[in-house]
N, C-alpha and C. Protein backbone atom coordinates (compact mmCIF):
# COMPACT_ATOMS: atom_id res chain seq x y z
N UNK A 1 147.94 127.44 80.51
CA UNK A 1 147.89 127.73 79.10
C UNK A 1 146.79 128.75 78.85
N UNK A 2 147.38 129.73 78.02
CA UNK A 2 145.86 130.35 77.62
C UNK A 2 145.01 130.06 76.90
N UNK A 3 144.03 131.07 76.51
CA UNK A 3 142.66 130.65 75.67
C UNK A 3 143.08 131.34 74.66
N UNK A 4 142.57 130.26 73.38
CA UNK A 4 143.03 131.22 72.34
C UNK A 4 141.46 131.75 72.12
N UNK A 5 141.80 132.88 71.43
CA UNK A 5 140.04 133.63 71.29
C UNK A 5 139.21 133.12 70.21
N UNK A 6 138.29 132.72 70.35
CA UNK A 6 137.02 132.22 69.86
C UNK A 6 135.75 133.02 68.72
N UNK A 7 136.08 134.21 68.66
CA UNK A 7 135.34 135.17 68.35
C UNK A 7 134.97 134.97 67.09
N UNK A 8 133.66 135.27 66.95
CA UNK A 8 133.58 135.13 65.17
C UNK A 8 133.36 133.73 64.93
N UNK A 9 133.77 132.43 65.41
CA UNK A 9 133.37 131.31 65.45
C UNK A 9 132.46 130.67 66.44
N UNK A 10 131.74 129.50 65.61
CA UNK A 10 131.12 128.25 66.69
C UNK A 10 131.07 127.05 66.43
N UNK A 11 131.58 126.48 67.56
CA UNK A 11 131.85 125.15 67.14
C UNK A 11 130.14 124.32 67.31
N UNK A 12 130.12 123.32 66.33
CA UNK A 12 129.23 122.69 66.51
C UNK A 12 129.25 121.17 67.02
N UNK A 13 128.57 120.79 67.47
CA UNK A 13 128.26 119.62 68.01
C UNK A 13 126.62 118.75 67.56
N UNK A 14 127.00 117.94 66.98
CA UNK A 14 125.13 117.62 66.56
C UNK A 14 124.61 116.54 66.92
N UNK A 15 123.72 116.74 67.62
CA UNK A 15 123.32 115.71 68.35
C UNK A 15 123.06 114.16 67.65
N UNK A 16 122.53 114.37 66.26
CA UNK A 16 122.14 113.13 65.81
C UNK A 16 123.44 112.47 64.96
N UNK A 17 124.23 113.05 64.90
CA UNK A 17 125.42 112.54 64.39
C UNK A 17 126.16 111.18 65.51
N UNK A 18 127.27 111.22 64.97
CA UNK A 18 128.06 109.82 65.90
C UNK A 18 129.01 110.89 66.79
N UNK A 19 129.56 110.15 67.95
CA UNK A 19 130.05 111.11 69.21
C UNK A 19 131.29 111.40 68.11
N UNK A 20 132.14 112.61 68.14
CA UNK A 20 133.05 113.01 67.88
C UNK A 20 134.82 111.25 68.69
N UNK A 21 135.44 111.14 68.02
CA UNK A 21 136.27 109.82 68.30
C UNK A 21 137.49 110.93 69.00
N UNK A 22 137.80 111.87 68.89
CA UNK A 22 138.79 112.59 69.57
C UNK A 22 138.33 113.94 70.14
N UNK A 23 139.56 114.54 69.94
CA UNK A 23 139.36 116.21 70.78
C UNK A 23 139.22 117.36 69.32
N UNK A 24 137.64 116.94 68.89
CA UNK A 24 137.33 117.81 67.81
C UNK A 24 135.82 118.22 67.73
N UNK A 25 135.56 119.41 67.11
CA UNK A 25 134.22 119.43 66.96
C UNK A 25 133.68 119.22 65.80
N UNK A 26 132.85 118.29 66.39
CA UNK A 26 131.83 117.88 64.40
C UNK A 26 132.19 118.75 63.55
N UNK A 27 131.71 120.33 63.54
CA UNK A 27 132.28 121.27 62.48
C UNK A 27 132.35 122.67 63.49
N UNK A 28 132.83 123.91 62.69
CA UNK A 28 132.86 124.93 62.94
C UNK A 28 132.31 125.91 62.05
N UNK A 29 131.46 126.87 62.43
CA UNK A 29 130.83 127.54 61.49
C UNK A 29 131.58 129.00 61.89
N UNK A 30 132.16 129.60 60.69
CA UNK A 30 132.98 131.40 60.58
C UNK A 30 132.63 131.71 59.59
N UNK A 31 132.57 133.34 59.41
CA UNK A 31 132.39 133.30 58.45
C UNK A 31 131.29 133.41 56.91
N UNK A 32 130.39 132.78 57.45
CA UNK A 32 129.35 132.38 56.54
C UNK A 32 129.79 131.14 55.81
N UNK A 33 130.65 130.20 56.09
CA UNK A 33 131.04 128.92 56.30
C UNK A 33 130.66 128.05 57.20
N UNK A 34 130.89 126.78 57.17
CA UNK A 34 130.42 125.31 58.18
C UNK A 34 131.59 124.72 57.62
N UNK A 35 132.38 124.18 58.50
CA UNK A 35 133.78 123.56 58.26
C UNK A 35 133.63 122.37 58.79
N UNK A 36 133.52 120.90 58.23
CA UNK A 36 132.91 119.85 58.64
C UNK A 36 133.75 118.77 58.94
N UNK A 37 134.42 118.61 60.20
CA UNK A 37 135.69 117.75 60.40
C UNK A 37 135.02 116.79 59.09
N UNK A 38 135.92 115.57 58.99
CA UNK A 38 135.95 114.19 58.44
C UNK A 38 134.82 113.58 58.98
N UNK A 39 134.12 112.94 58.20
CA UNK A 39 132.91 111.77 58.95
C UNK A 39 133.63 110.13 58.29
N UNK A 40 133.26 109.78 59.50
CA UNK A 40 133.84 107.86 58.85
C UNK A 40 132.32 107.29 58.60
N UNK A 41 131.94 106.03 58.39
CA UNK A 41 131.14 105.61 58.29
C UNK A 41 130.40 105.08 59.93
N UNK A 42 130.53 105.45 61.36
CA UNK A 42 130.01 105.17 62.47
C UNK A 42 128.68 105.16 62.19
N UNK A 43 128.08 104.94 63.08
CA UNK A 43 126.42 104.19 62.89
C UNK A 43 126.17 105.71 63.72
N UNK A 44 125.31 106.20 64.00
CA UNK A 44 124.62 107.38 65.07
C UNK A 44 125.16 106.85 66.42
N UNK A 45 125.34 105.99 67.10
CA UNK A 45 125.25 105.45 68.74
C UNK A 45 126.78 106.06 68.76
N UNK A 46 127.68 105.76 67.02
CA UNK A 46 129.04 105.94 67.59
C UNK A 46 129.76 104.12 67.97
N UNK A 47 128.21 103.18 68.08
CA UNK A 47 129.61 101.77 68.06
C UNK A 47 129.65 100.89 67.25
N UNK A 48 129.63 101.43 66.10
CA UNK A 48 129.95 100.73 64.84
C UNK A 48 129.87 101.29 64.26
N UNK A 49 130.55 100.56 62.78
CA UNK A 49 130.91 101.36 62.01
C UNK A 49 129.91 100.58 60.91
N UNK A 50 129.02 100.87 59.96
CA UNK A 50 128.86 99.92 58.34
C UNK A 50 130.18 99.97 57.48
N UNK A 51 129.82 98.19 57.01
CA UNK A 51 131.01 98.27 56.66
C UNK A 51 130.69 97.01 55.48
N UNK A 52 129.49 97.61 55.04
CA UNK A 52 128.93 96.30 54.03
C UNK A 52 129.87 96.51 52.67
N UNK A 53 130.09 97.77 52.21
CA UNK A 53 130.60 98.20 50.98
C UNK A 53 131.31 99.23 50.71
N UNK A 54 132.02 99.92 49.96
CA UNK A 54 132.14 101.35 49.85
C UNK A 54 131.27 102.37 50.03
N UNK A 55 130.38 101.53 49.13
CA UNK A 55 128.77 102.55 48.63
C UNK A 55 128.12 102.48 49.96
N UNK A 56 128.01 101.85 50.44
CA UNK A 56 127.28 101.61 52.34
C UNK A 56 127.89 102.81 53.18
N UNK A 57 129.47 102.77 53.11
CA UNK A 57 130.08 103.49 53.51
C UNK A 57 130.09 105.11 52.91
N UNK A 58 130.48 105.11 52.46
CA UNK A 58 130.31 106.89 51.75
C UNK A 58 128.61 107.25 52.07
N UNK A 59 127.59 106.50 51.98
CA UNK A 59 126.18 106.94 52.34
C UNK A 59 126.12 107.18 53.58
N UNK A 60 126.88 106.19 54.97
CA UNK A 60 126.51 106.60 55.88
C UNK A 60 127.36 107.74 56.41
N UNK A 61 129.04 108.10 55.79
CA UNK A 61 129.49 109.46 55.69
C UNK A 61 128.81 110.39 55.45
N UNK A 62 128.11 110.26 54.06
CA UNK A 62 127.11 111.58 53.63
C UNK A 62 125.61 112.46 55.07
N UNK A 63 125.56 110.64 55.18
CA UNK A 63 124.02 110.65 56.14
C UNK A 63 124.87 111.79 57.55
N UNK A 64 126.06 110.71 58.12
CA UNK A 64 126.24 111.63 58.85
C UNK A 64 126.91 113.64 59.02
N UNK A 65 127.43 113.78 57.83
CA UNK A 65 127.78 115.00 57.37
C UNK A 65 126.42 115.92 57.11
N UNK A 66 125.68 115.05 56.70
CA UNK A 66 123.76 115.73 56.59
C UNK A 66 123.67 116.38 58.49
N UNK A 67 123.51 115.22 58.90
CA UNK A 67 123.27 115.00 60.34
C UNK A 67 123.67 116.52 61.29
N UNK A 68 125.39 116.41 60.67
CA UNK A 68 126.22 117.92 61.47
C UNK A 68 125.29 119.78 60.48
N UNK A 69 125.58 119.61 59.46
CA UNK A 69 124.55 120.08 58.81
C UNK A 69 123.34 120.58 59.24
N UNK A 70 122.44 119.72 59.34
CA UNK A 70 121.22 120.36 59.99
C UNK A 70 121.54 120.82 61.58
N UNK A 71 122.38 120.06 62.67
CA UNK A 71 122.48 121.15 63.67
C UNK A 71 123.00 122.26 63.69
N UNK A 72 123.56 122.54 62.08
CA UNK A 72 124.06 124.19 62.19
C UNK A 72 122.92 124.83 61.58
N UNK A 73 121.89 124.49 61.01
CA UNK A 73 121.35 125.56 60.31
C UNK A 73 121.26 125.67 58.95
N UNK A 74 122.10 124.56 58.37
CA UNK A 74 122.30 124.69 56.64
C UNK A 74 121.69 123.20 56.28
N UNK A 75 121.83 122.86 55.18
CA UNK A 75 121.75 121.48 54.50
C UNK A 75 123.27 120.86 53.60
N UNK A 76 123.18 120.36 53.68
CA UNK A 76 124.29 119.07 52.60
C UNK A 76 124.08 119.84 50.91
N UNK A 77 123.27 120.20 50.73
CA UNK A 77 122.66 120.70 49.51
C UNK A 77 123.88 121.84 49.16
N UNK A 78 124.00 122.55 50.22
CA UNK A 78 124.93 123.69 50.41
C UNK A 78 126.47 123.44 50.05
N UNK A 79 126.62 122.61 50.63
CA UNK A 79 128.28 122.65 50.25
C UNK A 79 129.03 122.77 49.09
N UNK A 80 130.03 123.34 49.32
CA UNK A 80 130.94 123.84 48.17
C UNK A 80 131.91 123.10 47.80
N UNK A 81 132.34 122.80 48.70
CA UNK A 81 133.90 121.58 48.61
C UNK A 81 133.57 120.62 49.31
N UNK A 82 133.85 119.35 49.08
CA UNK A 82 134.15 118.09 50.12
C UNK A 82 135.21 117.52 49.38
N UNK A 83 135.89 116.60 50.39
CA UNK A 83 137.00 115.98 50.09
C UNK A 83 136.80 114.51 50.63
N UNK A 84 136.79 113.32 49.29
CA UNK A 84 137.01 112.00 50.00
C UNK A 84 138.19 111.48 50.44
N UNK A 85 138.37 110.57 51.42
CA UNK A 85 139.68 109.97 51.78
C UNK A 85 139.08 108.27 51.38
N UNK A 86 139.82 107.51 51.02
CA UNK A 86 139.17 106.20 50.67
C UNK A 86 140.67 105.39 50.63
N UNK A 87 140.74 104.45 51.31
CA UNK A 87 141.46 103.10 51.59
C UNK A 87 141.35 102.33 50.38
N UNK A 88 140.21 102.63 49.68
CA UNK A 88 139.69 101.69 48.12
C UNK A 88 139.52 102.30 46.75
N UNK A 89 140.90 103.36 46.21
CA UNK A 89 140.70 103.31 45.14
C UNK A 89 140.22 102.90 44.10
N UNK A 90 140.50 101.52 44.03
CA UNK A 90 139.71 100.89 42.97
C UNK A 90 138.59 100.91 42.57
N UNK A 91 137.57 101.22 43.98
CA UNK A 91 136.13 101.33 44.14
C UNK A 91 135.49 102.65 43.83
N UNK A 92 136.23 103.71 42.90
CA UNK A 92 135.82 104.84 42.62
C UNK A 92 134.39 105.15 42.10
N UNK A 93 134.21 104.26 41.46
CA UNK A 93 132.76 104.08 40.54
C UNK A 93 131.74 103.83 41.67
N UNK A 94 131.92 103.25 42.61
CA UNK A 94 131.19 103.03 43.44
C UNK A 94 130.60 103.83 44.74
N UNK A 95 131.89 104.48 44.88
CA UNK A 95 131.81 105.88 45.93
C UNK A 95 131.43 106.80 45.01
N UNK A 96 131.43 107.01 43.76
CA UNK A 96 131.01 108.01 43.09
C UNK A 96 129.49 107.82 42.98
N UNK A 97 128.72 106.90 42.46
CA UNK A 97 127.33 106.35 42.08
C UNK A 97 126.85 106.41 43.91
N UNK A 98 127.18 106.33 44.99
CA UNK A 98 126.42 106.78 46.10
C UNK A 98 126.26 108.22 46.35
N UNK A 99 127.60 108.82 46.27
CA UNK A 99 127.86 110.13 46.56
C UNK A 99 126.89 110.61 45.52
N UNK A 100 126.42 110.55 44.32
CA UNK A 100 125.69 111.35 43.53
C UNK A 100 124.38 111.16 43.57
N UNK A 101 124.17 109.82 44.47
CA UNK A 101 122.66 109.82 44.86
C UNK A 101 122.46 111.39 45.97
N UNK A 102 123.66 111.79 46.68
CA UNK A 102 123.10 113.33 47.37
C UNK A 102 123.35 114.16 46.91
N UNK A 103 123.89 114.68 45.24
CA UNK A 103 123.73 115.72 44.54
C UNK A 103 123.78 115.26 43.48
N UNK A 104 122.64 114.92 42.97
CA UNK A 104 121.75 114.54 41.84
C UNK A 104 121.90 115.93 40.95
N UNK A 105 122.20 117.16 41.35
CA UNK A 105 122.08 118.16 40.02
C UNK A 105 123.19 119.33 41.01
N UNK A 106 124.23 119.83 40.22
CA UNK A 106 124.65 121.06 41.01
C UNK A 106 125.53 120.43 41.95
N UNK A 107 126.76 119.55 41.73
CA UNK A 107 127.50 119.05 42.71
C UNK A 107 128.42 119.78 43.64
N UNK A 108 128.76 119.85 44.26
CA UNK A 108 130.24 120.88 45.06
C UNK A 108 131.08 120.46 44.23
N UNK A 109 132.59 121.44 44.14
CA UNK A 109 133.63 120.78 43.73
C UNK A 109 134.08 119.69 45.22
N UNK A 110 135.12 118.43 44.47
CA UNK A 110 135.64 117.74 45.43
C UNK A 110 137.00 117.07 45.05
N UNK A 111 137.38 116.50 45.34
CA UNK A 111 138.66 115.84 45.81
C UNK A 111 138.69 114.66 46.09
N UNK A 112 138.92 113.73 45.49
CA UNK A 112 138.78 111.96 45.92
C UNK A 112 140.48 111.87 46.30
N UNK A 113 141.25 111.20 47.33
CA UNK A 113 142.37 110.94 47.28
C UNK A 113 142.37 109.46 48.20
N UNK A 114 143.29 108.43 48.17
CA UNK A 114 143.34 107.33 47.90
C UNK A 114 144.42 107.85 48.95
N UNK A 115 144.44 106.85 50.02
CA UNK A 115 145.17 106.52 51.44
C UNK A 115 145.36 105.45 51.90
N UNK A 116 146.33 105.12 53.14
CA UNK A 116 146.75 103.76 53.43
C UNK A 116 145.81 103.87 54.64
N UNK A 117 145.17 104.44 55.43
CA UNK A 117 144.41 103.72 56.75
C UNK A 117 143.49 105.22 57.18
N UNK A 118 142.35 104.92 57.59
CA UNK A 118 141.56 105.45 58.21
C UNK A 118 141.16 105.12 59.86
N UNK A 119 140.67 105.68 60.77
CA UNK A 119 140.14 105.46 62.08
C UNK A 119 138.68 104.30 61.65
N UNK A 120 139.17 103.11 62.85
CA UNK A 120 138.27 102.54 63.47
C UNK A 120 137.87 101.40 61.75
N UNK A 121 139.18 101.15 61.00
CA UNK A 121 139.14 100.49 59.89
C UNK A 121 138.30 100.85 58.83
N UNK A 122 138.07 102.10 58.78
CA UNK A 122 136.80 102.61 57.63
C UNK A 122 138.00 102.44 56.69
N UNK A 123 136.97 102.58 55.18
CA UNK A 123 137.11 102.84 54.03
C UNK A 123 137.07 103.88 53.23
N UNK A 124 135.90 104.71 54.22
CA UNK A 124 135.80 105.83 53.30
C UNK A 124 135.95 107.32 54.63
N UNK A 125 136.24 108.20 54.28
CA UNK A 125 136.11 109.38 55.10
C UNK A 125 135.80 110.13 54.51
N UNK A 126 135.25 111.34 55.06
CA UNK A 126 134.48 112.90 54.10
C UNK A 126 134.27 113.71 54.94
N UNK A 127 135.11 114.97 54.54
CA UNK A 127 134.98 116.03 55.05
C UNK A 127 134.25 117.34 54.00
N UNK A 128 133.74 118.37 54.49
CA UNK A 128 132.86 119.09 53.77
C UNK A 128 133.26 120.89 54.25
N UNK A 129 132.99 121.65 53.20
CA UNK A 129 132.90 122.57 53.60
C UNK A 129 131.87 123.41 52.66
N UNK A 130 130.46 124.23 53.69
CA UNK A 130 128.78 124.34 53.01
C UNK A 130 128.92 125.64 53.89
N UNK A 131 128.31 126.21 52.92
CA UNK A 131 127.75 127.63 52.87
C UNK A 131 126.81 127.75 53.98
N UNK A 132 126.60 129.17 54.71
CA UNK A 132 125.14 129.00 55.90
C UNK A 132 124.26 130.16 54.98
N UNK A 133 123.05 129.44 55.27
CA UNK A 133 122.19 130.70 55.15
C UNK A 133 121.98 132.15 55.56
């Protein structure tokens, strides 16, 4: 098989984040973009997941989306778009009141959408896409 060409991109990998669960990279930065696969709620080691609440969950999404973030060079502060995936509609108020504890002023636009199953039984997933310096 060939290589498809790479140019202009880099994939990132961040160390303090949780191991990637498949054949993906934490994010990719093109562009003057950071393209931030999905984060579930995994602990850093990668073997567990929190799973006290929604709000538990979407924080340790955020924490780890911070995490990929700083090994590129940018902050969480940055992002423009994120998109939630959540198993728990109902719990909107709740993923909302965590999520705004990390943009307290100047939010990204986003996307909440309501799904039947996530990896490794999460509740919440978040993917991001943040500006580089």
């Amino acid at each position: 098989m060939n290589e498809l060409p790479t140019a202009g991109r880099t994939a990132i990998v961040a160390p303090d984040a949780p191991p990637a669960i498949g054949p993906y990279s934490h994010a990719v930065a093109h562009g003057g973009l950071l393209y931030c696969s999905g984060a579930i709620p995994l602990l850093a080691d990668g073997e567990g997941v929190v799973d006290e609440s929604v709000a538990a969950e979407t924080t340790q999404c955020l924490q780890n989306l911070a995490a990929v973030c700083e090994a590129a060079g940018t902050t969480l502060a940055q992002a423009v778009r994120m998109t939630i995936y959540t198993t728990r509609l109902e719990d909107f108020a709740a993923i909302n009141d965590a999520y705004a504890e990390f943009f307290p002023s100047d939010p990204p636009a986003r996307v909440t959408i309501g799904i039947a199953a996530l990896p490794k039984g999460a509740a919440v997933e978040i993917d991001a896409v943040v500006a580089m310096p």
